[in-house]
PDB file of N, CA and C in Angstrom:
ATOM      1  N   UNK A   1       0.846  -1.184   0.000  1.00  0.00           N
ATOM      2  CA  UNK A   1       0.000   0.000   0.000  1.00  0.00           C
ATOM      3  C   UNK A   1       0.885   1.239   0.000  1.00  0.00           C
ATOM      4  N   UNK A   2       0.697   2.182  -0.777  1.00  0.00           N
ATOM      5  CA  UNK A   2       1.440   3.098  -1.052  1.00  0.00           C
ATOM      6  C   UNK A   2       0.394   4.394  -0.545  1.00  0.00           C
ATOM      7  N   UNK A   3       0.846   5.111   0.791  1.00  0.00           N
ATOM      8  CA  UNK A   3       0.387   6.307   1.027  1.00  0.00           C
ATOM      9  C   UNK A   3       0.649   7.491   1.175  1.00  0.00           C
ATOM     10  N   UNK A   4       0.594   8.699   0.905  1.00  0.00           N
ATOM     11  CA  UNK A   4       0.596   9.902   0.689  1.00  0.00           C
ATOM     12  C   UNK A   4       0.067  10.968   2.171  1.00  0.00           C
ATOM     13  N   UNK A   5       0.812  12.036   2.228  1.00  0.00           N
ATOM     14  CA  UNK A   5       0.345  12.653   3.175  1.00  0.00           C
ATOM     15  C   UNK A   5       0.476  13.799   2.441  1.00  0.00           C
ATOM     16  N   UNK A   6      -0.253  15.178   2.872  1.00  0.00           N
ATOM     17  CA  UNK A   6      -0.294  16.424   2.248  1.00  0.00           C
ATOM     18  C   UNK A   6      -0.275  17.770   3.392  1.00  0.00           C
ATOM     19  N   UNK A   7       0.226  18.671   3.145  1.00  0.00           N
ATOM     20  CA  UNK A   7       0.429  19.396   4.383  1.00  0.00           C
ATOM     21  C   UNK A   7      -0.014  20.747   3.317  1.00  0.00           C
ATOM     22  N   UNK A   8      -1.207  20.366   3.551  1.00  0.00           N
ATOM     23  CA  UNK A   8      -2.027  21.899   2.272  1.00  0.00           C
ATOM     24  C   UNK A   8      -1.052  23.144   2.858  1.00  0.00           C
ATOM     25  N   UNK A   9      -1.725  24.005   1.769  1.00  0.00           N
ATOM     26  CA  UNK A   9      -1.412  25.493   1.391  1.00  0.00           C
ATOM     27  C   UNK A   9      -0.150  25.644   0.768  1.00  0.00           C
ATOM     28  N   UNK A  10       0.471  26.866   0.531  1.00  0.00           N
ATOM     29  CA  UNK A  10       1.324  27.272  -0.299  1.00  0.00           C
ATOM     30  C   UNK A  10       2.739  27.155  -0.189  1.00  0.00           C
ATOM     31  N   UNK A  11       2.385  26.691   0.937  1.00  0.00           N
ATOM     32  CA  UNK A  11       4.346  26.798   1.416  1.00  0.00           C
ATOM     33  C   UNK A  11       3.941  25.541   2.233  1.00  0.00           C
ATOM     34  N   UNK A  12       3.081  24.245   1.884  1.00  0.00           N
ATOM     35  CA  UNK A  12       3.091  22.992   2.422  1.00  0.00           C
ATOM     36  C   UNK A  12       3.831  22.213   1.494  1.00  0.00           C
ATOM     37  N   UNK A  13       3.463  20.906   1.810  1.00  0.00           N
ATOM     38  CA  UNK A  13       4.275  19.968   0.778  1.00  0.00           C
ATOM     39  C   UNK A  13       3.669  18.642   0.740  1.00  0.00           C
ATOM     40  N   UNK A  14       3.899  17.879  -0.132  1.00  0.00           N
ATOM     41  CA  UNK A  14       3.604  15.954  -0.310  1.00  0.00           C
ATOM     42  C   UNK A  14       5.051  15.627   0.156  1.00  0.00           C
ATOM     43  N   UNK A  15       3.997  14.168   0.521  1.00  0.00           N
ATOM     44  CA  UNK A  15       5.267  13.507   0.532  1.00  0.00           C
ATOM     45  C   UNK A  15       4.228  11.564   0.618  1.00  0.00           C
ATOM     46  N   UNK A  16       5.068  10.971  -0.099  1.00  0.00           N
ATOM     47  CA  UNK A  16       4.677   9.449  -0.212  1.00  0.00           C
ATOM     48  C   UNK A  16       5.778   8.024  -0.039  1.00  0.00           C
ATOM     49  N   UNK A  17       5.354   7.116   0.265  1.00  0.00           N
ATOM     50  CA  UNK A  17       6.266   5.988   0.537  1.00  0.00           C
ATOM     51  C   UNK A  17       6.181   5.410  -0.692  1.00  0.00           C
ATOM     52  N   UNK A  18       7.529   5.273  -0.769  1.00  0.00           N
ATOM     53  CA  UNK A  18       7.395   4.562  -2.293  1.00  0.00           C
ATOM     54  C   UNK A  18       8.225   3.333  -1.808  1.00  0.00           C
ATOM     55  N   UNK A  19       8.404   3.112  -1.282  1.00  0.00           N
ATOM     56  CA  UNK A  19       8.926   1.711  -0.205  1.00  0.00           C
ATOM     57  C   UNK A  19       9.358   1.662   1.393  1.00  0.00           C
ATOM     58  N   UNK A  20       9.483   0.247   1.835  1.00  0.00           N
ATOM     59  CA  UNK A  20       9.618   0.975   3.331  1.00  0.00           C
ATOM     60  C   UNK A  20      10.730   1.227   3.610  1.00  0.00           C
ATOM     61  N   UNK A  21      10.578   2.474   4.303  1.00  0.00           N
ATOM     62  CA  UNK A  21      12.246   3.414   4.300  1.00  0.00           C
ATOM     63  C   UNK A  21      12.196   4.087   3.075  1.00  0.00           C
ATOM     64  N   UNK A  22      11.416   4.666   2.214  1.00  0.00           N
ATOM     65  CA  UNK A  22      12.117   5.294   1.240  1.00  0.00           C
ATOM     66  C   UNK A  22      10.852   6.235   1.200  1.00  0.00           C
ATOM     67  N   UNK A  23      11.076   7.399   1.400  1.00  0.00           N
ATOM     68  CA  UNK A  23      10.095   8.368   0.967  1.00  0.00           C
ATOM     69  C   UNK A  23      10.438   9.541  -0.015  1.00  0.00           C
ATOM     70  N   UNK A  24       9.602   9.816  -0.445  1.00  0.00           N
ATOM     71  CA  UNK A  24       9.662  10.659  -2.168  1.00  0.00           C
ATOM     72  C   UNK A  24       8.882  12.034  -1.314  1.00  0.00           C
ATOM     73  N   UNK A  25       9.489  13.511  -0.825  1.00  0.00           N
ATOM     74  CA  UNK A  25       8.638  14.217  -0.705  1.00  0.00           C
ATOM     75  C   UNK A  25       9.355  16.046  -1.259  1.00  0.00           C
ATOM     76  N   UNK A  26       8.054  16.390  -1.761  1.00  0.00           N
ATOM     77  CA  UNK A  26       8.043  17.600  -2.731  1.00  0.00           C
ATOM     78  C   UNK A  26       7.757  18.853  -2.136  1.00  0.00           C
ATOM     79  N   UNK A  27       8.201  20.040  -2.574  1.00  0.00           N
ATOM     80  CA  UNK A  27       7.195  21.118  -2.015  1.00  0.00           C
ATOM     81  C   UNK A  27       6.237  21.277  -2.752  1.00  0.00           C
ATOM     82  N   UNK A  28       4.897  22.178  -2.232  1.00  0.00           N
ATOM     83  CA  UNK A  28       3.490  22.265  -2.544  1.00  0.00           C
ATOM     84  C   UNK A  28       3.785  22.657  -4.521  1.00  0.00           C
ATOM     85  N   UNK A  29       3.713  21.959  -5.363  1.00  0.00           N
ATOM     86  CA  UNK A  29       3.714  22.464  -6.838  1.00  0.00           C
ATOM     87  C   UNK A  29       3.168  23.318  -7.088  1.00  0.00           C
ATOM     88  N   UNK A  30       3.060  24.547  -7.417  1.00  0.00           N
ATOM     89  CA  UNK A  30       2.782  26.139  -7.912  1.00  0.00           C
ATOM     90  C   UNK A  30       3.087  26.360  -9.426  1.00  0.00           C
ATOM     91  N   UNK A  31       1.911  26.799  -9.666  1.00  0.00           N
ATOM     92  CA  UNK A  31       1.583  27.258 -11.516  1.00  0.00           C
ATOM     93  C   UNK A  31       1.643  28.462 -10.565  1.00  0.00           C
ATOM     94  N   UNK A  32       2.474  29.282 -11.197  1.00  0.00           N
ATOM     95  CA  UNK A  32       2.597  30.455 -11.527  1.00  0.00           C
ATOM     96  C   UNK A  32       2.533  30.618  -9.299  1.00  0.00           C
ATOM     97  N   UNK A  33       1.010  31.540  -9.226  1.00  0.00           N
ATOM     98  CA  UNK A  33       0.795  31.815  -7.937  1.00  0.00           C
ATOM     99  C   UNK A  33      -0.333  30.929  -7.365  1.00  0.00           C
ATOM    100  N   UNK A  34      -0.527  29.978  -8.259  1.00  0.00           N
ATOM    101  CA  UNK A  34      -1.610  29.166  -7.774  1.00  0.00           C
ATOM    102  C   UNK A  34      -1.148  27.963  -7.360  1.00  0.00           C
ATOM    103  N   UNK A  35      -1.836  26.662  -6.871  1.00  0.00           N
ATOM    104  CA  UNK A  35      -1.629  25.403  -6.693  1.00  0.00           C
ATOM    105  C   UNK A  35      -1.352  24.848  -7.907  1.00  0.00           C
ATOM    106  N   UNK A  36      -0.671  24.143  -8.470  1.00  0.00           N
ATOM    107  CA  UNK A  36      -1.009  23.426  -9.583  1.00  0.00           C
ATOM    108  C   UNK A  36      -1.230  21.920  -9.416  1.00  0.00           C
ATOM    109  N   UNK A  37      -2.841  22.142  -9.223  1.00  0.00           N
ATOM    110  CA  UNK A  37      -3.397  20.444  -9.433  1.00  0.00           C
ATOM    111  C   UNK A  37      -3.141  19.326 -10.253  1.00  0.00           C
ATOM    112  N   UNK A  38      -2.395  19.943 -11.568  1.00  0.00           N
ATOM    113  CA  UNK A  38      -2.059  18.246 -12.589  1.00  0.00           C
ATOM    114  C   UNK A  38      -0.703  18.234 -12.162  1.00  0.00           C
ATOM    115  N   UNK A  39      -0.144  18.795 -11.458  1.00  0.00           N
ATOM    116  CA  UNK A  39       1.598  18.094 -10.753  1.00  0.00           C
ATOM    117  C   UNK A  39       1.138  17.122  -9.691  1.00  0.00           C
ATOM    118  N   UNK A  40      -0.516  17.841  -8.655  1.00  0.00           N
ATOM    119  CA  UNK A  40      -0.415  16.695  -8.002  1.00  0.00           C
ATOM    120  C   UNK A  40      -1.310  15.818  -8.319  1.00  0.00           C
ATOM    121  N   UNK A  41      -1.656  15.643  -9.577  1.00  0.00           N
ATOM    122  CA  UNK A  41      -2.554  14.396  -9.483  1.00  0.00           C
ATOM    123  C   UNK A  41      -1.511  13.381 -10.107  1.00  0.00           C
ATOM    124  N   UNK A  42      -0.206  13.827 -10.957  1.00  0.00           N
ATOM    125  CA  UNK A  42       0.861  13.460 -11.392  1.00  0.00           C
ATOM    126  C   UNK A  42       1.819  12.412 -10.126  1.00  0.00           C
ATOM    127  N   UNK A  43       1.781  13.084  -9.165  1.00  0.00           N
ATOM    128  CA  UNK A  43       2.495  12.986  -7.852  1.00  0.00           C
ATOM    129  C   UNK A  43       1.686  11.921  -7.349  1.00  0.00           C
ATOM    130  N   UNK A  44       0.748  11.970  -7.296  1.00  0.00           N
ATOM    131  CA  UNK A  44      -0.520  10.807  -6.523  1.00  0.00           C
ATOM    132  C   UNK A  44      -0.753   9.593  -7.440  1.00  0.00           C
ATOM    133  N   UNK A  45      -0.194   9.542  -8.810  1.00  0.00           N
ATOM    134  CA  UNK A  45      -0.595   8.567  -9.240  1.00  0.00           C
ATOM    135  C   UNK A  45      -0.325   7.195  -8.362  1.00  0.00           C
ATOM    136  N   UNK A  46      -0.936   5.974  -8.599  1.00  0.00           N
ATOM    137  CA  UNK A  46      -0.248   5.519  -8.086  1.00  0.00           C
ATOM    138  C   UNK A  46      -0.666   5.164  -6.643  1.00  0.00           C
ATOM    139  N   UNK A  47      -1.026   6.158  -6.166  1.00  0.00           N
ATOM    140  CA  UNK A  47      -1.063   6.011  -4.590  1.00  0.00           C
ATOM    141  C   UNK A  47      -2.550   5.284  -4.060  1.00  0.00           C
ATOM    142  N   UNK A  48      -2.665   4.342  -2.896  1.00  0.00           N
ATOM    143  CA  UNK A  48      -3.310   3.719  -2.307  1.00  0.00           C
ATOM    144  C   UNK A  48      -4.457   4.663  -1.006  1.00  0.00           C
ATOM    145  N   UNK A  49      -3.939   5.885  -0.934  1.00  0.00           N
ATOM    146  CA  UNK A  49      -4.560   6.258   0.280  1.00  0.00           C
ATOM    147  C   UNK A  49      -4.029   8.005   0.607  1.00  0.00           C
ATOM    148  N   UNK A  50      -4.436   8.834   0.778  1.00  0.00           N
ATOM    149  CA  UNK A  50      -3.978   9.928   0.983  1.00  0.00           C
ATOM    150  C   UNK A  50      -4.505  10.515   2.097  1.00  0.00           C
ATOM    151  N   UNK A  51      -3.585  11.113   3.075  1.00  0.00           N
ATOM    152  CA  UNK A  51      -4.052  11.828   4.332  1.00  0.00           C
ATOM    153  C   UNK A  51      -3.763  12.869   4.748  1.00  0.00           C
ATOM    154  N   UNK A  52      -4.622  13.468   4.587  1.00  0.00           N
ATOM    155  CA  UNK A  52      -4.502  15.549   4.359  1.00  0.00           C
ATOM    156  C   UNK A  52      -4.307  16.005   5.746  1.00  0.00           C
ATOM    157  N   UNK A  53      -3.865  16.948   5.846  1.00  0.00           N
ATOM    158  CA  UNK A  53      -3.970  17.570   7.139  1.00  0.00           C
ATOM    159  C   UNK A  53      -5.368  18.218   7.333  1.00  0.00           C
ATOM    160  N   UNK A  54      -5.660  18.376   8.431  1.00  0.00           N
ATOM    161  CA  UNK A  54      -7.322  18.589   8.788  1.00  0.00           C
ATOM    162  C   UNK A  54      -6.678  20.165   9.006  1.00  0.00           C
ATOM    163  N   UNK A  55      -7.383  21.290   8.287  1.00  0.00           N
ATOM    164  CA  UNK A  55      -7.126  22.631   8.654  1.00  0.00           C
ATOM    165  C   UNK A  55      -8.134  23.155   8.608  1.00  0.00           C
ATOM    166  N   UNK A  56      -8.405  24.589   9.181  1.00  0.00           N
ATOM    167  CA  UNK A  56      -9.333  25.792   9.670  1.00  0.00           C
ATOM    168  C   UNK A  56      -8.993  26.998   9.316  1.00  0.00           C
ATOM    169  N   UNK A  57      -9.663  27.796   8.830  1.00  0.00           N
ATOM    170  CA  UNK A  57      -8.900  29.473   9.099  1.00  0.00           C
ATOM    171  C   UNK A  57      -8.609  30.068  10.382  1.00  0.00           C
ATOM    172  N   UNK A  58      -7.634  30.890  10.404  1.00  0.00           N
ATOM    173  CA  UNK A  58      -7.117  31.193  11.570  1.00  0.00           C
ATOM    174  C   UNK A  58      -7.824  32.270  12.098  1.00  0.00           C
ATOM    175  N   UNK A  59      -7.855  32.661  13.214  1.00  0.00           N
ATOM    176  CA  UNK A  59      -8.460  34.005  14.171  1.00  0.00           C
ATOM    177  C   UNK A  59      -7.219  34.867  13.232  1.00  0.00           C
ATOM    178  N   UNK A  60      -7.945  36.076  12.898  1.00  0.00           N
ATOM    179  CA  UNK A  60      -7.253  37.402  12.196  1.00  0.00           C
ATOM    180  C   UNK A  60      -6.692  37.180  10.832  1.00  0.00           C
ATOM    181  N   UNK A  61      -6.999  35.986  10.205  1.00  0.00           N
ATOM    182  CA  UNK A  61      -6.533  35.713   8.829  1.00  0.00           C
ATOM    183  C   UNK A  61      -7.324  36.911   7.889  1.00  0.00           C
ATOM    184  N   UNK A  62      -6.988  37.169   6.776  1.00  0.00           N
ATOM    185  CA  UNK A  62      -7.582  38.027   5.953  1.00  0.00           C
ATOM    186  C   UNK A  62      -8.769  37.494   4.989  1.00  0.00           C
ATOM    187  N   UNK A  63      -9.755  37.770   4.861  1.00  0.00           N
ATOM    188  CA  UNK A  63     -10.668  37.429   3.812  1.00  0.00           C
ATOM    189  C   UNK A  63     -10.451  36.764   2.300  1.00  0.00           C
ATOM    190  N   UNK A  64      -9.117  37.440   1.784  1.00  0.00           N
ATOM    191  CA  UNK A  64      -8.517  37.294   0.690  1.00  0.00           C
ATOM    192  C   UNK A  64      -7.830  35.887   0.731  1.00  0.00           C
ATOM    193  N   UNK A  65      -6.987  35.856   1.713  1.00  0.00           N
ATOM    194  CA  UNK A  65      -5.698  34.716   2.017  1.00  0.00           C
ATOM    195  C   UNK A  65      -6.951  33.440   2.688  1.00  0.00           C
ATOM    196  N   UNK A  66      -7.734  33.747   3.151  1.00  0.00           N
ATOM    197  CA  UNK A  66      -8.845  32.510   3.661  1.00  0.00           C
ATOM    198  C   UNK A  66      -9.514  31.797   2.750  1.00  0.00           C
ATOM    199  N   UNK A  67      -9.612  32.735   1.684  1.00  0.00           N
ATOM    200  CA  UNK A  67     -10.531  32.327   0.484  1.00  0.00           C
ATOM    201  C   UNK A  67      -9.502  31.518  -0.285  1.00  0.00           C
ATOM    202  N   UNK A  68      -8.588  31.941  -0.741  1.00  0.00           N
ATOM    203  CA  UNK A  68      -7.293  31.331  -1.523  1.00  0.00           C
ATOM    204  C   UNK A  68      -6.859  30.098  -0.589  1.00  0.00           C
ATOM    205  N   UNK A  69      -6.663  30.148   0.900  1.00  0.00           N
ATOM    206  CA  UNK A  69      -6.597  28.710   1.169  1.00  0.00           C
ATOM    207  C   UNK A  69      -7.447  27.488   1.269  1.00  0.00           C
ATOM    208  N   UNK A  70      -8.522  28.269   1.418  1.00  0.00           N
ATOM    209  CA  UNK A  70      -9.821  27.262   1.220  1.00  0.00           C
ATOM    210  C   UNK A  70      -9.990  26.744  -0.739  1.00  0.00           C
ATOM    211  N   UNK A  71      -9.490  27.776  -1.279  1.00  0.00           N
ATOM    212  CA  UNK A  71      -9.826  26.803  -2.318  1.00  0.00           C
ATOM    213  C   UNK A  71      -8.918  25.925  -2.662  1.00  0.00           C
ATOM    214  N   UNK A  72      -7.178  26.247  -2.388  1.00  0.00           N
ATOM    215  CA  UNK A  72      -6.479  24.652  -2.574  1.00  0.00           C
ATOM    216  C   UNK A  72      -6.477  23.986  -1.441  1.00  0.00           C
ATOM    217  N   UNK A  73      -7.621  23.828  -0.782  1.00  0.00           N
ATOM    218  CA  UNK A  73      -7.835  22.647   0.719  1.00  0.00           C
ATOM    219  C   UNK A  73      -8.964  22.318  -0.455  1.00  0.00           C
ATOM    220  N   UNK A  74      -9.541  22.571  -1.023  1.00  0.00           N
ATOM    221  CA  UNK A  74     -10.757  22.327  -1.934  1.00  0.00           C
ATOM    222  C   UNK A  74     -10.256  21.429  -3.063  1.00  0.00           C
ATOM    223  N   UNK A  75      -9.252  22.165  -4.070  1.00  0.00           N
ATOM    224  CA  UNK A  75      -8.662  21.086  -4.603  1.00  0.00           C
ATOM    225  C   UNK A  75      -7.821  19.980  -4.452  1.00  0.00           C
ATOM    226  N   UNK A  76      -7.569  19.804  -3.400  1.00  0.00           N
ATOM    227  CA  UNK A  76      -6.947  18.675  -2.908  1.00  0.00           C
ATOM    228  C   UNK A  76      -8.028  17.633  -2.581  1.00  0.00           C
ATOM    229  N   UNK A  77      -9.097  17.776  -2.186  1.00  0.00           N
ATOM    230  CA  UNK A  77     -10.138  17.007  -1.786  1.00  0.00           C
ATOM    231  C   UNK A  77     -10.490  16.786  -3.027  1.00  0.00           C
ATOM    232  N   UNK A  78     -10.803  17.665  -4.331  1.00  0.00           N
ATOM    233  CA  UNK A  78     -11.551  17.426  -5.570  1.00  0.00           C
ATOM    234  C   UNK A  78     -10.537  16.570  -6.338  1.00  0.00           C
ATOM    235  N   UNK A  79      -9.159  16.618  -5.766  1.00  0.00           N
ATOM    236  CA  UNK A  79      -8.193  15.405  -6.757  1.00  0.00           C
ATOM    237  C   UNK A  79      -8.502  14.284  -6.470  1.00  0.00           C
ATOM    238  N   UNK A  80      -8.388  13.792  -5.224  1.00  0.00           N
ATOM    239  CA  UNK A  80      -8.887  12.835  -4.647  1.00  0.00           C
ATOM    240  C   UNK A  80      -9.976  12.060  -5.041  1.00  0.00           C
ATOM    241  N   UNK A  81     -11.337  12.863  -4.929  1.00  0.00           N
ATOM    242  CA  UNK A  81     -12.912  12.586  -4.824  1.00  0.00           C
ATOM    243  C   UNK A  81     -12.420  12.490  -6.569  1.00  0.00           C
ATOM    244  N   UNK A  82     -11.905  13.021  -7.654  1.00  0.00           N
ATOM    245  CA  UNK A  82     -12.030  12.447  -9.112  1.00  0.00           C
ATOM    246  C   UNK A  82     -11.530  11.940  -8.999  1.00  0.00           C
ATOM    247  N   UNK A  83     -10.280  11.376  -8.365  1.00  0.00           N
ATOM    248  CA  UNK A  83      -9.281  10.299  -9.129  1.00  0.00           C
ATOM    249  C   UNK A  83      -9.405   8.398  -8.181  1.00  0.00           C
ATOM    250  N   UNK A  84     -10.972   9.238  -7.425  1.00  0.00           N
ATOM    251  CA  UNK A  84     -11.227   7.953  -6.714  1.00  0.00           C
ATOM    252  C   UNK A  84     -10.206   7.224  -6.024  1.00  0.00           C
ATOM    253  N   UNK A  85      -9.302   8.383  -5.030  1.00  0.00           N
ATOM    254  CA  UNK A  85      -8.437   7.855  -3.853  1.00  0.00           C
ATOM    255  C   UNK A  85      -8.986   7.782  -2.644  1.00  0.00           C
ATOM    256  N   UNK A  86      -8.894   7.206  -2.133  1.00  0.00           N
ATOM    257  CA  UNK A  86      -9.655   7.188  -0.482  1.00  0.00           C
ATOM    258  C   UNK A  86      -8.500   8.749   0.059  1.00  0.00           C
ATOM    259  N   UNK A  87      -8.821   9.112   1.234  1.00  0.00           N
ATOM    260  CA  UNK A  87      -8.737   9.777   1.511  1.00  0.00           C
ATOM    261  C   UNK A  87      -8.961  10.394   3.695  1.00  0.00           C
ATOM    262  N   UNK A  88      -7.850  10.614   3.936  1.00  0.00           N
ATOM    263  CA  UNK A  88      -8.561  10.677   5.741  1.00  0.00           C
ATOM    264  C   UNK A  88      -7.669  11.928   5.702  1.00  0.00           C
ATOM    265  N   UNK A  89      -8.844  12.875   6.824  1.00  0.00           N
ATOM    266  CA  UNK A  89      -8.232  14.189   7.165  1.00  0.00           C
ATOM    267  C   UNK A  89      -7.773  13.829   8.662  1.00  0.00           C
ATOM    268  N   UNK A  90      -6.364  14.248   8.889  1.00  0.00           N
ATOM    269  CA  UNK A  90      -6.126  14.199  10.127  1.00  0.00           C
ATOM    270  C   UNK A  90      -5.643  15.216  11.113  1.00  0.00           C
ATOM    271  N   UNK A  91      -5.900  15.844  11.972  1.00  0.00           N
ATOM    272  CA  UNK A  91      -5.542  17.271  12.771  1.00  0.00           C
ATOM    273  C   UNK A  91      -3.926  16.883  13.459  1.00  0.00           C
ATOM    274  N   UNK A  92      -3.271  18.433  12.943  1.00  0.00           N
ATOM    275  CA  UNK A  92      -1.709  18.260  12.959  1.00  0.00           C
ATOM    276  C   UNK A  92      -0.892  17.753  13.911  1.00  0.00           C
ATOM    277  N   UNK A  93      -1.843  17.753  15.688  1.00  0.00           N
ATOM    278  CA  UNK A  93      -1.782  17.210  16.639  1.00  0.00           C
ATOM    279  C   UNK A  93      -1.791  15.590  16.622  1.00  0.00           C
ATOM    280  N   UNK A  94      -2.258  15.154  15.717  1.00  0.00           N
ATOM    281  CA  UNK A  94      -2.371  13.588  15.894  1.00  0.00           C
ATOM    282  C   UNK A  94      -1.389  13.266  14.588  1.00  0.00           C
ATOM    283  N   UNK A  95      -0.672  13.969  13.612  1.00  0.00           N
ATOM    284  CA  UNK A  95       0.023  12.490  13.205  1.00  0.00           C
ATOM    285  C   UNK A  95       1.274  13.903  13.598  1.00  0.00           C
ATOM    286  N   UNK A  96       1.291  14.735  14.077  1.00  0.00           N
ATOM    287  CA  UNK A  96       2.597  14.886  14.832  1.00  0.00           C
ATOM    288  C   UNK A  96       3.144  14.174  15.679  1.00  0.00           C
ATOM    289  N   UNK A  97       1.807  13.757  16.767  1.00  0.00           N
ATOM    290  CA  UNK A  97       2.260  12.791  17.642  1.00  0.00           C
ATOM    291  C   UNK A  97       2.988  11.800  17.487  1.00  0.00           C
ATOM    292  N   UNK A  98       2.415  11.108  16.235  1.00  0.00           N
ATOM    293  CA  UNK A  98       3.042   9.682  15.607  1.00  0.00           C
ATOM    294  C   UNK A  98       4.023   9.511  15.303  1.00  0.00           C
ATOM    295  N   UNK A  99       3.823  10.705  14.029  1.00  0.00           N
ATOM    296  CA  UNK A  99       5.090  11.010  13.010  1.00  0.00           C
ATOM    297  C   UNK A  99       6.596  11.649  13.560  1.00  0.00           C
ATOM    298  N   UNK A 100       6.383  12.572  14.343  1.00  0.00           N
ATOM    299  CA  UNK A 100       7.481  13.335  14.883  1.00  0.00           C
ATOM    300  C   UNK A 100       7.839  13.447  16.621  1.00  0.00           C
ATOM    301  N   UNK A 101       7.468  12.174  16.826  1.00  0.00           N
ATOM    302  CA  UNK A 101       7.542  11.769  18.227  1.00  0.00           C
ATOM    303  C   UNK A 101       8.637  12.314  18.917  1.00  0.00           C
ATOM    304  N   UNK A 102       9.209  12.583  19.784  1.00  0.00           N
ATOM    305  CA  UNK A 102      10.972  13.070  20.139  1.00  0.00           C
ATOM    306  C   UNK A 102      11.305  14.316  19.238  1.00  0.00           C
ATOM    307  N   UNK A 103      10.437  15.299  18.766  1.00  0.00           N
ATOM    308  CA  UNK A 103      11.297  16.173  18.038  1.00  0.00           C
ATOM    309  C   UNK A 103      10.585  17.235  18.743  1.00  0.00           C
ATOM    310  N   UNK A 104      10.720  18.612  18.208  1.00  0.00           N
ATOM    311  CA  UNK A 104      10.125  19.880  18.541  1.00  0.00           C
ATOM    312  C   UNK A 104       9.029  19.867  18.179  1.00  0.00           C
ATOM    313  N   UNK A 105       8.424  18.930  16.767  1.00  0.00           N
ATOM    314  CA  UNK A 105       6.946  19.075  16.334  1.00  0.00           C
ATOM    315  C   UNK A 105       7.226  20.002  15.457  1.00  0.00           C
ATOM    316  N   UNK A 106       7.950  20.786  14.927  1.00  0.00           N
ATOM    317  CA  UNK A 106       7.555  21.996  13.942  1.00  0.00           C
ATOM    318  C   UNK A 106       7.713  21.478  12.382  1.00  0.00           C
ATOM    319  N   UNK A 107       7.542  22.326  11.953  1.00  0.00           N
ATOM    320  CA  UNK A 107       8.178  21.905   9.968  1.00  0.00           C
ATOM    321  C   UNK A 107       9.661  21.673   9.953  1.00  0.00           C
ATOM    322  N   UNK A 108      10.207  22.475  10.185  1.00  0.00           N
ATOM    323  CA  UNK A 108      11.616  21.779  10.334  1.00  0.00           C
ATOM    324  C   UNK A 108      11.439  20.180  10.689  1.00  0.00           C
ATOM    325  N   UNK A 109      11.486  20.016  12.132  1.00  0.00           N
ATOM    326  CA  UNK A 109      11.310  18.675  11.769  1.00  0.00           C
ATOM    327  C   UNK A 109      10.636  17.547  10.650  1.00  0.00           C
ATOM    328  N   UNK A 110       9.004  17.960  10.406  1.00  0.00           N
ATOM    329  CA  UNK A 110       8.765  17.448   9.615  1.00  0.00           C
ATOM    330  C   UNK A 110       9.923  17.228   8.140  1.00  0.00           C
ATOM    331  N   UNK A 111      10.119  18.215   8.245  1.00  0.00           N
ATOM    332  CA  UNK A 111      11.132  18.312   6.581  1.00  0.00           C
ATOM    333  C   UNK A 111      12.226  17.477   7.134  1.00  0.00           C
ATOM    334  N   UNK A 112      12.914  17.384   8.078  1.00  0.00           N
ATOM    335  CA  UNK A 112      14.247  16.420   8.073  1.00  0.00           C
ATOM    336  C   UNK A 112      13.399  15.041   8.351  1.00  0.00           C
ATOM    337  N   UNK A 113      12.431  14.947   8.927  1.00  0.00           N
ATOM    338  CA  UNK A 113      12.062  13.543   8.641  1.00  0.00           C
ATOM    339  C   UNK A 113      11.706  12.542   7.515  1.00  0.00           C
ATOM    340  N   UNK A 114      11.407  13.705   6.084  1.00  0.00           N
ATOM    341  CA  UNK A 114      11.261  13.434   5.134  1.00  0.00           C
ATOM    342  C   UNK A 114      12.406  13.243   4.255  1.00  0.00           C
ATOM    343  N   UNK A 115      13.193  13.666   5.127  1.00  0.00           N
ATOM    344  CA  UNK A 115      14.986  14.134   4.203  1.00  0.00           C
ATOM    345  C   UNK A 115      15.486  12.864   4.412  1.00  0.00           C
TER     346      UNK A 115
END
């Protein structure tokens, strides 16, 4: 089973097992200033299962920047729901726990765990 995790928005990233011990992970693909959805449906081929990070807008976010993240949290779900991948949202607290057990928890870590 080959699974995928996604750490939406613009300055997030993929990342997937492409064997055990071997992970393949990217920063968020950008057309121009947008998401670009056919890098990741490119990126997902392939994959058995994908698990998004569960996100919210923030207290004092801007109208503009809320709207723009909600719609690539939108297309990430709409790659999925077309390309008929299963799919689980999980809140950053629970596969930090898992994933980055013994570390600080931040992106840094995440990124050297992927490194």
């Amino acid at each position: 089973m080959i699974i995928a995790g996604i750490d939406p928005g613009k300055k997030g990233g993929l990342a997937k097992q492409k064997a055990i011990g071997t992970v393949e992970a990217i920063p968020m693909p950008l057309a121009g200033k947008e998401i670009d959805g056919l890098a990741i449906v490119d990126f997902l081929n392939g994959v058995d299962l994908v698990v998004i990070e569960k996100v919210a807008s923030m207290p004092k976010q801007g109208v503009k920047s809320t709207f723009t993240f909600g719609m690539g949290y939108g297309i990430l779900h709409g790659i999925c729901l077309g390309g008929a991948i299963p799919f689980e949202l999980v809140t950053p607290q629970a596969w930090k726990k898992a994933v980055l057990a013994g570390t600080a928890k931040d992106k840094d870590a995440a990124i050297s765990y992927c490194t």
